[in-house]
N, C-alpha and C. Protein backbone atom coordinates (compact mmCIF):
# COMPACT_ATOMS: atom_id res chain seq x y z
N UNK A 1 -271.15 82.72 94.32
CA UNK A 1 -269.75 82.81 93.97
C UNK A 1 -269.24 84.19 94.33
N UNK A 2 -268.33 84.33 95.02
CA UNK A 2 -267.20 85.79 95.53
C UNK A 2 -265.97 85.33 94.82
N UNK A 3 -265.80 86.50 94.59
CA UNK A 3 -264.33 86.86 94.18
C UNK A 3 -263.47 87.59 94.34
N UNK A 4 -262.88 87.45 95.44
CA UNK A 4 -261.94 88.50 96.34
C UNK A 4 -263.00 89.05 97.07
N UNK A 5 -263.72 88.37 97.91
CA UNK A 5 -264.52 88.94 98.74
C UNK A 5 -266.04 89.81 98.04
N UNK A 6 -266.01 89.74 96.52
CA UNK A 6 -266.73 90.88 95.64
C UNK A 6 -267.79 89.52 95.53
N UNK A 7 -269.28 89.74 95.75
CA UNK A 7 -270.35 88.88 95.54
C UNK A 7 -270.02 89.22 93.43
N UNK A 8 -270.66 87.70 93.09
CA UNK A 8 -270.78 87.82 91.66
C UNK A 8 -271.80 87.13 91.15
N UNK A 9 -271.98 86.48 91.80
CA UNK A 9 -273.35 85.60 91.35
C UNK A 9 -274.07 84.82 92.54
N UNK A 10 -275.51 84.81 92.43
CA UNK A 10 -276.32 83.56 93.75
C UNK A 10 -276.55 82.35 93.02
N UNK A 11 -276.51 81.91 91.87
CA UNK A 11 -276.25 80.42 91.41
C UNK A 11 -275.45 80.23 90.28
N UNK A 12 -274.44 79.53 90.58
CA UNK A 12 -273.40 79.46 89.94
C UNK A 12 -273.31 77.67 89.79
N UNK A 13 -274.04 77.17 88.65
CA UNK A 13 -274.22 75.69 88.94
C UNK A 13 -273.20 75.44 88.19
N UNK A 14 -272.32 76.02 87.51
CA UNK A 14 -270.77 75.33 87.14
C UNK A 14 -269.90 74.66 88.12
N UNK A 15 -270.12 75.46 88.99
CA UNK A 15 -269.26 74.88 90.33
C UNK A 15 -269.28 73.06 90.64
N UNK A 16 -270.59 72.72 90.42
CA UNK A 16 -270.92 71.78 91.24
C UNK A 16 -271.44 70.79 90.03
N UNK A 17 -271.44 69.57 90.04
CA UNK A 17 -271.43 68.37 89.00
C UNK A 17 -273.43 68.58 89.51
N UNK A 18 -274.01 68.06 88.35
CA UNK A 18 -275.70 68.19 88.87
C UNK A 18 -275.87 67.17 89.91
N UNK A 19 -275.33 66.06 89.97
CA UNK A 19 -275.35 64.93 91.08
C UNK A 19 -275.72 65.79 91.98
N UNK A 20 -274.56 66.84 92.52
CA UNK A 20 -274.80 67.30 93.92
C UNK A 20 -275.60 68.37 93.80
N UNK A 21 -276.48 68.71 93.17
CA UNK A 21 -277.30 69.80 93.02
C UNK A 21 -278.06 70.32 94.29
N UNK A 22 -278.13 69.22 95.13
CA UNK A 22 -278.78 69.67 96.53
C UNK A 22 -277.41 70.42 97.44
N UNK A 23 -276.49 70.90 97.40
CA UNK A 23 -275.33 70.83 98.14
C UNK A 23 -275.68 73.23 97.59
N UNK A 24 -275.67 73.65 99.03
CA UNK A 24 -275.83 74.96 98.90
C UNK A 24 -274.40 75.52 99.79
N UNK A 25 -273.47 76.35 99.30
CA UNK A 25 -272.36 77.02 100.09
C UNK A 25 -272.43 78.13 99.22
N UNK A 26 -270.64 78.79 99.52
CA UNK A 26 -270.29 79.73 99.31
C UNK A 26 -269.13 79.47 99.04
N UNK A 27 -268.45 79.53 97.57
CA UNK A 27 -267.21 79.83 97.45
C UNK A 27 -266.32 81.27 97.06
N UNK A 28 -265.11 81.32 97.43
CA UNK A 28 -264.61 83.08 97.63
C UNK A 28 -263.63 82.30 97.01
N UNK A 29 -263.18 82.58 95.82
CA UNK A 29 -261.68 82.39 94.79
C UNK A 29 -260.69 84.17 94.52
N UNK A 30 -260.16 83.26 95.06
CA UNK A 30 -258.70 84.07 94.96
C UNK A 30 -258.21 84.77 93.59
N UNK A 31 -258.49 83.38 92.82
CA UNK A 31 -258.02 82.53 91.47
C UNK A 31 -258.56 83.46 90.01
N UNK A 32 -260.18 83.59 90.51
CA UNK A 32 -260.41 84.23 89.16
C UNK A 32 -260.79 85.93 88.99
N UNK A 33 -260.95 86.21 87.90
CA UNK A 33 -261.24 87.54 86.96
C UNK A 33 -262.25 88.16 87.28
N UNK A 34 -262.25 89.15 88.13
CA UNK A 34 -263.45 89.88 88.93
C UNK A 34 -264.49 90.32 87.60
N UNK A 35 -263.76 90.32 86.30
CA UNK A 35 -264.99 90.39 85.79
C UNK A 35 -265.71 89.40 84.51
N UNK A 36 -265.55 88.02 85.62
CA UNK A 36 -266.07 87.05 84.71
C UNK A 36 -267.83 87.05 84.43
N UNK A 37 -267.82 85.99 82.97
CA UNK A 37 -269.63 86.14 82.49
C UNK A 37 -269.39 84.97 82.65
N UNK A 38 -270.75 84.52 82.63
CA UNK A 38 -271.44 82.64 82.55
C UNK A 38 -270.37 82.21 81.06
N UNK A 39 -270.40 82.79 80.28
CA UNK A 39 -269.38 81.85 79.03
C UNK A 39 -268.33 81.89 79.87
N UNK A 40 -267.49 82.44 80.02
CA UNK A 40 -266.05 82.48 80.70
C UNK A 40 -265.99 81.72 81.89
N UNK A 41 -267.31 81.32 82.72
CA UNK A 41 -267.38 80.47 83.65
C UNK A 41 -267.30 79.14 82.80
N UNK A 42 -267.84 78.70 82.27
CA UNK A 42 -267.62 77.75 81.40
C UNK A 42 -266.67 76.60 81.28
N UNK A 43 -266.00 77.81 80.29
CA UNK A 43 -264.43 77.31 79.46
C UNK A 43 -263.26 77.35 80.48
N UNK A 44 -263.38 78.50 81.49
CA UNK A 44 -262.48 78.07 82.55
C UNK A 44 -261.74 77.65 82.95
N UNK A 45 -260.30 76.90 83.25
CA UNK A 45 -260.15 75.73 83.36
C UNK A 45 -259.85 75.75 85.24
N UNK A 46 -259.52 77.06 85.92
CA UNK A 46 -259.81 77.01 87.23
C UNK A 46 -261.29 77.01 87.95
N UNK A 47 -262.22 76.77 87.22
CA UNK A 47 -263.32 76.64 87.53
C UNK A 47 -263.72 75.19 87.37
N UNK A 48 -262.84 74.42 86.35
CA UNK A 48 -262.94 73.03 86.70
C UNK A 48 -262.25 72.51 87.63
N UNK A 49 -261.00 73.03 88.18
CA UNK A 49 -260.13 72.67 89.31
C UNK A 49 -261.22 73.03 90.84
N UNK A 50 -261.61 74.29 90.60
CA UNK A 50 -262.95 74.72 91.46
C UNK A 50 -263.84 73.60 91.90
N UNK A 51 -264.27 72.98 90.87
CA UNK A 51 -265.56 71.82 90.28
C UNK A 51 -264.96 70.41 91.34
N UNK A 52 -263.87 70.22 91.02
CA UNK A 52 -262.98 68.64 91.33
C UNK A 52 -262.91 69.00 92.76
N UNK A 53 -262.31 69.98 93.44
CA UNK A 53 -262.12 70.58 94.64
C UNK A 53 -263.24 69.94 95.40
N UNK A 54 -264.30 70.65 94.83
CA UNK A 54 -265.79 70.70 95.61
C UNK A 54 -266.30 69.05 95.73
N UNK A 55 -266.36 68.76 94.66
CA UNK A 55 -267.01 67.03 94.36
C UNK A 55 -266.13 66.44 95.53
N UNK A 56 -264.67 66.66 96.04
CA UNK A 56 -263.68 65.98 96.64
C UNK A 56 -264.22 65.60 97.98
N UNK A 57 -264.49 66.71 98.41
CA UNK A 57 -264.59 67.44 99.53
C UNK A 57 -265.78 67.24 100.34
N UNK A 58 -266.71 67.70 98.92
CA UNK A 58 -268.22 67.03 99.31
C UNK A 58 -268.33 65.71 99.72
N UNK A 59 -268.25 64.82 98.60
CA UNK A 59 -267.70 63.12 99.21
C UNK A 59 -266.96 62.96 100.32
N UNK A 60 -265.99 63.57 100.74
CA UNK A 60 -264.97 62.75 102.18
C UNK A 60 -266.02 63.88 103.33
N UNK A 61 -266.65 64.83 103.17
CA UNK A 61 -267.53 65.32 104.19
C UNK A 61 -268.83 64.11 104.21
N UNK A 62 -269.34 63.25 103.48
CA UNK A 62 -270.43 62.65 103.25
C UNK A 62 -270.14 61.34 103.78
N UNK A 63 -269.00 60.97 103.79
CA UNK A 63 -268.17 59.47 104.27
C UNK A 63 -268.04 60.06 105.51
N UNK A 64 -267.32 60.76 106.13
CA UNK A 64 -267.23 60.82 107.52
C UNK A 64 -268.73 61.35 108.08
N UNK A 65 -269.66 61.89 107.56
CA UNK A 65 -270.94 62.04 108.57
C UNK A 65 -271.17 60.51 108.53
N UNK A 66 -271.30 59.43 107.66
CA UNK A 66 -271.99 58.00 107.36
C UNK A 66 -270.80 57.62 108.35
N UNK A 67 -269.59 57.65 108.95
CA UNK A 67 -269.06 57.29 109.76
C UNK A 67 -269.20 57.61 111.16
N UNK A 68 -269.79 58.92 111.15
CA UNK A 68 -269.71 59.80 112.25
C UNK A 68 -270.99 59.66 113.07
N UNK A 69 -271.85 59.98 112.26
CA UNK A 69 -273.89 59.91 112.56
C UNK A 69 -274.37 59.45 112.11
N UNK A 70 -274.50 57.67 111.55
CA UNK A 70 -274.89 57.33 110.42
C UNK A 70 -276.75 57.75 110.77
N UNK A 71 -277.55 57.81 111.67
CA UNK A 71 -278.77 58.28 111.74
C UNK A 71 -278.87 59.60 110.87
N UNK A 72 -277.79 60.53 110.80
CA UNK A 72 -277.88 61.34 110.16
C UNK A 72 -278.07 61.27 108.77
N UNK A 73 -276.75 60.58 108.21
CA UNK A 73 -277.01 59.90 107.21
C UNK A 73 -277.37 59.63 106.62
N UNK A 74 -278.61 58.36 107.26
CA UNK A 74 -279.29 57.84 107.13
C UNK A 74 -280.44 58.94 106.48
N UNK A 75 -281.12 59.41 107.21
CA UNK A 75 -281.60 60.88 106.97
C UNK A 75 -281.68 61.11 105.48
N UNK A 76 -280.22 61.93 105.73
CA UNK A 76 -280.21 62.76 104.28
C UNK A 76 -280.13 61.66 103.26
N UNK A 77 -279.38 60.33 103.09
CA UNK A 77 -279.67 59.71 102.19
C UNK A 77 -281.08 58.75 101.63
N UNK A 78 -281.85 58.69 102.26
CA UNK A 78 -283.20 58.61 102.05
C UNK A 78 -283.53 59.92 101.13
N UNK A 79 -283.30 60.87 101.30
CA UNK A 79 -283.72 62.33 100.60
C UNK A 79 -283.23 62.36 99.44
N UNK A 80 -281.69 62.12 99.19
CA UNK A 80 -281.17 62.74 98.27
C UNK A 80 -279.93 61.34 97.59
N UNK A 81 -280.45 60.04 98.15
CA UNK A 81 -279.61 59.07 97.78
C UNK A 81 -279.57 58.39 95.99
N UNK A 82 -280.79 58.96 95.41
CA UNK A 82 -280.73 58.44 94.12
C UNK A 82 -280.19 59.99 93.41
N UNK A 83 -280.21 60.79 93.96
CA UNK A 83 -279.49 62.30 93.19
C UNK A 83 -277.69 61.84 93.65
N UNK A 84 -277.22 61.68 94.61
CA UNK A 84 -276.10 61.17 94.50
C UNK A 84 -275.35 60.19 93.63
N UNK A 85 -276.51 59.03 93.22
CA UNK A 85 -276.30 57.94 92.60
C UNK A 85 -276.14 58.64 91.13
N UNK A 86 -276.81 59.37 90.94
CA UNK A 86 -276.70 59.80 89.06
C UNK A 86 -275.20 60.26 89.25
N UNK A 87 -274.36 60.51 90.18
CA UNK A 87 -272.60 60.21 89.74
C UNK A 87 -272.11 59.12 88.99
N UNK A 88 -272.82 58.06 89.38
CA UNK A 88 -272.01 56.86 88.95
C UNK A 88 -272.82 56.90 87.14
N UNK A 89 -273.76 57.07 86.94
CA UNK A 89 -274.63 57.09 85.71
C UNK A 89 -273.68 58.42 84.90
N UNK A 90 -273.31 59.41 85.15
CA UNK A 90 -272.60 60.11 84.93
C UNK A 90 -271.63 59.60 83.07
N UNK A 91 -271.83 60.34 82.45
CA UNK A 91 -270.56 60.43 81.56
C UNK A 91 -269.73 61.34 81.13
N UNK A 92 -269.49 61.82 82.06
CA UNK A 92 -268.44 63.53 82.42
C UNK A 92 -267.55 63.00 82.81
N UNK A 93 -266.39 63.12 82.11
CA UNK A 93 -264.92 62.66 82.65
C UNK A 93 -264.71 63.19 84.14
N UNK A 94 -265.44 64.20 84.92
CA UNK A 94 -264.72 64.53 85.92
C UNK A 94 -265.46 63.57 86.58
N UNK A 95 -266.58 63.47 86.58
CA UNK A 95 -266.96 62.38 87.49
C UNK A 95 -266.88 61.30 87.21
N UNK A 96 -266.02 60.56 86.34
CA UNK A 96 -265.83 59.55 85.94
C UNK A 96 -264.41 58.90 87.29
N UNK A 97 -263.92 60.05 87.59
CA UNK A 97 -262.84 59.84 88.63
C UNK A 97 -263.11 59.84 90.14
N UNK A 98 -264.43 59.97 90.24
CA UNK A 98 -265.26 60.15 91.08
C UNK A 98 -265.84 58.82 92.17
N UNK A 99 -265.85 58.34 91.01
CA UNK A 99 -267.13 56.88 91.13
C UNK A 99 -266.21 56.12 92.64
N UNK A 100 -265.70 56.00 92.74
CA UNK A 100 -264.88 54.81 93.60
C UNK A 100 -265.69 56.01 95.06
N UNK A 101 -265.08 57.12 94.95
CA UNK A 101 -265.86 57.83 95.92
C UNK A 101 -266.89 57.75 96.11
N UNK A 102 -268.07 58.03 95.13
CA UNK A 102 -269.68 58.08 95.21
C UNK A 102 -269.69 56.29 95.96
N UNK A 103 -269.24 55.21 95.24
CA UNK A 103 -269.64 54.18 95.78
C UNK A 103 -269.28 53.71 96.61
N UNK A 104 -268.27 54.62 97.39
CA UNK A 104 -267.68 54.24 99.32
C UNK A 104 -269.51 55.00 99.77
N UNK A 105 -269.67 56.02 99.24
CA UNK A 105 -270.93 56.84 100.21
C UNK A 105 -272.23 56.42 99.83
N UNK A 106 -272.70 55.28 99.16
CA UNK A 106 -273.90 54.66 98.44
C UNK A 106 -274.71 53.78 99.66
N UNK A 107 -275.61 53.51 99.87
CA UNK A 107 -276.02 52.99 100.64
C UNK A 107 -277.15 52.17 100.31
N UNK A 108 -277.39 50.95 99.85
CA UNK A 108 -278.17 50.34 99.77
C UNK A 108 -278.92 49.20 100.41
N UNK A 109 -280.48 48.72 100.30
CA UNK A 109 -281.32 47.80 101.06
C UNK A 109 -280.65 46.53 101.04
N UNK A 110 -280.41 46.05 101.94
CA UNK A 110 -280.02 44.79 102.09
C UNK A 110 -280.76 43.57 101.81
N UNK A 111 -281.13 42.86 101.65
CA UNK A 111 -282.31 41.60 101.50
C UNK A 111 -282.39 40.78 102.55
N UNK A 112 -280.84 40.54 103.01
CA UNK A 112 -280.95 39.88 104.43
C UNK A 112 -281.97 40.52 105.71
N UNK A 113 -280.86 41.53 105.81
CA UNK A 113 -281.23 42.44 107.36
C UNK A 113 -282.78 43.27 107.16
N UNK A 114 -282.98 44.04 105.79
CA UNK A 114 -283.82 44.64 105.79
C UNK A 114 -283.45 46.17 105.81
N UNK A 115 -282.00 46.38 106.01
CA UNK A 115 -281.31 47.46 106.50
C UNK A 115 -280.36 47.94 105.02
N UNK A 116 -280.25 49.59 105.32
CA UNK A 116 -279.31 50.03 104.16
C UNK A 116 -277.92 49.62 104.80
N UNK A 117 -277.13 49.70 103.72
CA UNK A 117 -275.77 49.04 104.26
C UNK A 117 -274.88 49.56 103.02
N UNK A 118 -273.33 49.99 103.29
CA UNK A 118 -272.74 50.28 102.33
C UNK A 118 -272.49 49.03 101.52
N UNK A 119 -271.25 49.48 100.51
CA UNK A 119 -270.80 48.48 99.61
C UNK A 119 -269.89 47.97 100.39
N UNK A 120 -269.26 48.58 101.36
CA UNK A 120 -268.19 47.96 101.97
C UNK A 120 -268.52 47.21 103.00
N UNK A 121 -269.72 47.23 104.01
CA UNK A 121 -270.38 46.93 104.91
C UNK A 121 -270.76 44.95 104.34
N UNK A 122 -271.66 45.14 103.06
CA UNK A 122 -271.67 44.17 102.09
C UNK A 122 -270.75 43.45 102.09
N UNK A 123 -269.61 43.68 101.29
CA UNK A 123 -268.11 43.23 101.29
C UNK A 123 -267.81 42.61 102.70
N UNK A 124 -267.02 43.17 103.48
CA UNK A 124 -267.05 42.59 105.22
C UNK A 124 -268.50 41.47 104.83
N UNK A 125 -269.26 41.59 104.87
CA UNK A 125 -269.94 40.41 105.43
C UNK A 125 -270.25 39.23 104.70
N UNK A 126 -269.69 39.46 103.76
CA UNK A 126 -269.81 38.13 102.18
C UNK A 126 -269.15 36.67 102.83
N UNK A 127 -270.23 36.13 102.34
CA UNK A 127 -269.96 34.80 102.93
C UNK A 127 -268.81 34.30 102.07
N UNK A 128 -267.80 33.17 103.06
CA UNK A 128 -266.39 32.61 102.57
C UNK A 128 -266.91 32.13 101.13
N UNK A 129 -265.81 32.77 100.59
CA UNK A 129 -266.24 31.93 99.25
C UNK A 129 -266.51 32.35 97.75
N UNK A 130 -267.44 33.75 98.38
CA UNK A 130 -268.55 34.16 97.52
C UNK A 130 -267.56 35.70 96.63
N UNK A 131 -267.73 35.47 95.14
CA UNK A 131 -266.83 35.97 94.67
C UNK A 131 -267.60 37.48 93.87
N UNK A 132 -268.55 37.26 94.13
CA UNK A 132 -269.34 39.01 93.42
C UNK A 132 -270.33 39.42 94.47
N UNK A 133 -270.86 40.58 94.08
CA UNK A 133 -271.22 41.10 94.49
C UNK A 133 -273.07 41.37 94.21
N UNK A 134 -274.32 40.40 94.66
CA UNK A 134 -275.36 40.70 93.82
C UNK A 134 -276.29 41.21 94.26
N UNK A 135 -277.12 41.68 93.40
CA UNK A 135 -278.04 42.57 93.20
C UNK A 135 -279.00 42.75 92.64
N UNK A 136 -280.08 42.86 92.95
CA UNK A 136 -281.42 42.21 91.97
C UNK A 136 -282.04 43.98 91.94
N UNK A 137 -282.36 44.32 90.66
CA UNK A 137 -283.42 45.61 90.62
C UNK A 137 -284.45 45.60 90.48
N UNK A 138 -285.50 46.62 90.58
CA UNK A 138 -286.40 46.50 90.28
C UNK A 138 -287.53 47.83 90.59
N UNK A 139 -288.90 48.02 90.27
CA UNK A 139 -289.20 49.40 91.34
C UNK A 139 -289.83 49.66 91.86
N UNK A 140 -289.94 48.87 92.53
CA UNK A 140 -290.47 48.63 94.17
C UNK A 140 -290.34 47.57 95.25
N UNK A 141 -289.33 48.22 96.35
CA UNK A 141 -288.38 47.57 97.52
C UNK A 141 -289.61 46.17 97.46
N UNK A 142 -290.52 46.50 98.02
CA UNK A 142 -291.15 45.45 98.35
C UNK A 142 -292.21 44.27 97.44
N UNK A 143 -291.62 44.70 96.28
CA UNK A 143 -292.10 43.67 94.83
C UNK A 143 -290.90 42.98 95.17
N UNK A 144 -289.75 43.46 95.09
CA UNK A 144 -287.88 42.80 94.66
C UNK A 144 -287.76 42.10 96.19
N UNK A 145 -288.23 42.29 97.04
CA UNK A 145 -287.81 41.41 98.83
C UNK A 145 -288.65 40.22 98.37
N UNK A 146 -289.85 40.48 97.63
CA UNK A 146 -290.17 38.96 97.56
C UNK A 146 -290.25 38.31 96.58
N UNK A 147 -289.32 38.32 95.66
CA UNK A 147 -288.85 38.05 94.22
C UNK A 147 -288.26 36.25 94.41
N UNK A 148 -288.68 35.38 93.78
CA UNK A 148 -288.37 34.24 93.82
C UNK A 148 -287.10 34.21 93.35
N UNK A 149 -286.26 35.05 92.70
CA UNK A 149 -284.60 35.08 92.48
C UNK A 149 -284.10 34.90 93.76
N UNK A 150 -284.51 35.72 95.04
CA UNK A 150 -283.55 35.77 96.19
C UNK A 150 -283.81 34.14 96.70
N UNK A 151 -284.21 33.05 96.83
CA UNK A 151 -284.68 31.97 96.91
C UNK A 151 -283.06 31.22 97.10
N UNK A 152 -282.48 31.35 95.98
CA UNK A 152 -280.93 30.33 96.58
C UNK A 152 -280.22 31.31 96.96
N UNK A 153 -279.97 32.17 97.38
CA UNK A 153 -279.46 33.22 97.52
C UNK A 153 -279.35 32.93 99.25
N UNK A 154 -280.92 33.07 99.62
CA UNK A 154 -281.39 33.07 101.26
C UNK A 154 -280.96 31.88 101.52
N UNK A 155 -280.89 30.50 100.69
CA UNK A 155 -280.98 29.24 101.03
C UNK A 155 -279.06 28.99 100.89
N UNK A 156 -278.41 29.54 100.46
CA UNK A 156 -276.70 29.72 100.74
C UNK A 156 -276.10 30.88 101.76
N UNK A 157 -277.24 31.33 102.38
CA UNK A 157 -276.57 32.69 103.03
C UNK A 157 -275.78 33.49 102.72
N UNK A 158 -276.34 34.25 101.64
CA UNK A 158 -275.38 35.17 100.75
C UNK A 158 -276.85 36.26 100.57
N UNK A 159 -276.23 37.46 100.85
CA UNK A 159 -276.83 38.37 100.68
C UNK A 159 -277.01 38.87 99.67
N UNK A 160 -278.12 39.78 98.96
CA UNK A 160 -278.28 40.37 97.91
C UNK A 160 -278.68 42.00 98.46
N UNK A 161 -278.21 42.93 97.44
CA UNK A 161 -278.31 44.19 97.65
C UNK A 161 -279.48 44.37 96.81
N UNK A 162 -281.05 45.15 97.06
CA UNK A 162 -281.85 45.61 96.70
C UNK A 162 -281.91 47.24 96.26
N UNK A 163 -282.07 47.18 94.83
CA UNK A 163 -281.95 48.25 94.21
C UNK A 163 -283.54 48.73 93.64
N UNK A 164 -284.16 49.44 94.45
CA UNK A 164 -285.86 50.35 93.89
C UNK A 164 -285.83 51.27 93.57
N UNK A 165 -284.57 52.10 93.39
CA UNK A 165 -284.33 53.99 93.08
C UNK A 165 -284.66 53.35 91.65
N UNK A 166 -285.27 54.47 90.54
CA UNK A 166 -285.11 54.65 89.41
C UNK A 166 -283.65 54.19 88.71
N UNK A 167 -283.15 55.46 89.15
CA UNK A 167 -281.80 55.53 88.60
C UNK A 167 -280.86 54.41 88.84
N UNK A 168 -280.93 53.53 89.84
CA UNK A 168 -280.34 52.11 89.98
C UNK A 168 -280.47 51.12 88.72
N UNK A 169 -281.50 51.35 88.35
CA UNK A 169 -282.19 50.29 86.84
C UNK A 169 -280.68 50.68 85.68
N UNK A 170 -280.43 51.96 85.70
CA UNK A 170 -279.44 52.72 84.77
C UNK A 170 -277.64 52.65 85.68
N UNK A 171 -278.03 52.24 86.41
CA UNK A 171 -276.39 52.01 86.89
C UNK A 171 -276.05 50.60 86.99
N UNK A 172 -276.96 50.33 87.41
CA UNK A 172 -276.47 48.65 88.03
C UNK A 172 -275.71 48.00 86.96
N UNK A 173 -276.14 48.47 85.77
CA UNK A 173 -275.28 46.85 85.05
C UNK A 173 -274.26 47.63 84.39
N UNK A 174 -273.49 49.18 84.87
CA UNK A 174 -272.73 49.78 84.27
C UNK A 174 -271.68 49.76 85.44
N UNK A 175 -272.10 49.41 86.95
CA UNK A 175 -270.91 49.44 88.29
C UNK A 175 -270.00 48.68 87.84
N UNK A 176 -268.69 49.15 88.32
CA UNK A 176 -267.16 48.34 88.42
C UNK A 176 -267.47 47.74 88.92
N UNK A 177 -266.43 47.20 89.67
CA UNK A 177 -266.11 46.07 90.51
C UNK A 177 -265.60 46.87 91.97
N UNK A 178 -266.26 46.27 93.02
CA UNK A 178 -265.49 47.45 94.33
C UNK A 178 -265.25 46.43 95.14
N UNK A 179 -263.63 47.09 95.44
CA UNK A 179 -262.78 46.41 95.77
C UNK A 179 -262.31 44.63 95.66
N UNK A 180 -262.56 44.75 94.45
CA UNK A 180 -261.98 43.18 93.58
C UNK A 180 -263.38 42.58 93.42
N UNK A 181 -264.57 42.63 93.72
CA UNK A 181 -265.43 42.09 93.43
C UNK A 181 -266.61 42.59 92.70
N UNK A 182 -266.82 41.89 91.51
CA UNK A 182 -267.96 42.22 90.50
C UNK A 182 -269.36 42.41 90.68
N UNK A 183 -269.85 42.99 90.33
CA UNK A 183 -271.17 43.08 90.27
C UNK A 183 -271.93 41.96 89.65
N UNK A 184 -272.58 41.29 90.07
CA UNK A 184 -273.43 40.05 89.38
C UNK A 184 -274.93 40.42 89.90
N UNK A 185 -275.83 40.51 89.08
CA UNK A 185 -277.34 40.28 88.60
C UNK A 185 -278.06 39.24 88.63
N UNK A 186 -279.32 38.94 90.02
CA UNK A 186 -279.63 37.77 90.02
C UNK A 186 -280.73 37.66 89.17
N UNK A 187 -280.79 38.61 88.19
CA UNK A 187 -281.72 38.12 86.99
C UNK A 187 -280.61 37.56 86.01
């Protein structure tokens, strides 16, 4: 963290929601009190505007690389895709405004293809008809691919999204609905 160009601190994890805890920069504020402490970082309230800024920013930089390079992507979300996901697990009002974002940049195993695929990717390819969105968990990809649930699933051609991250077990049955369609559990 700089402040008016004045170094003040090398970790300043207020800045940043823990989700993105892997995410390393540099911010220079205009905004605050050259001689702020960790309490005063805190209570803040331009350090939460700071906070919202960053989460914003971070996400529409994370959607356009998954648009841009998805190999890249691909990449980093293998690494750091269930640390992203603890947004949506989240009960911090700021990231509560968040979620629609985190779950444009989520990327999960498909059951059909074998392939990660967004929520929206999913969506586009939902067979006529089909009114949610499902998802079987479990923790391990390849216990849940051969789970006798996916059985009418494969046999209607309707895809299921495979969830093996930890932290999926703790979101799945707490997701909205994206873009008009529910989350349904083929347990």
């Amino acid at each position: 963290l700089y402040i008016k160009n004045v170094f003040i601190m090398n970790d300043c994890r207020e800045l940043v929601p823990s989700w993105l805890r892997f995410i390393r920069g540099v911010v220079d504020s205009e905004d605050l009190p050259l001689n702020i402490s960790r309490e005063i970082l805190q209570e803040d309230p331009m350090i939460r505007i700071i906070r919202k800024s960053l989460a914003r920013r971070i996400l529409g930089a994370l959607k356009k690389m998954m648009a841009d390079d998805r190999d890249k992507y691909v990449r980093l979300w293998r690494e750091f895709g269930p640390v992203i996901k603890e947004g949506l697990a989240s009960f911090d009002g700021t990231d509560r405004e968040n979620r629609e974002a985190i779950m444009e940049v989520c990327l999960f195993s498909s059951a059909s293809s074998g392939e990660l695929v967004s929520l929206e990717e999913y969506v586009n390819g939902m067979k006529e008809g089909q009114k949610g969105i499902y998802y079987l968990t479990g923790r391990k990809l390849s216990v849940i691919q051969n789970s006798p649930l996916l059985e009418k699933t494969r046999k209607d051609g309707m895809d299921v999204l495979l969830m093996a991250d930890p932290v999926d077990e703790v979101i799945a049955p707490g997701l909205a609905a994206f873009r008009g369609h529910e989350f349904k559990s083929l347990e």
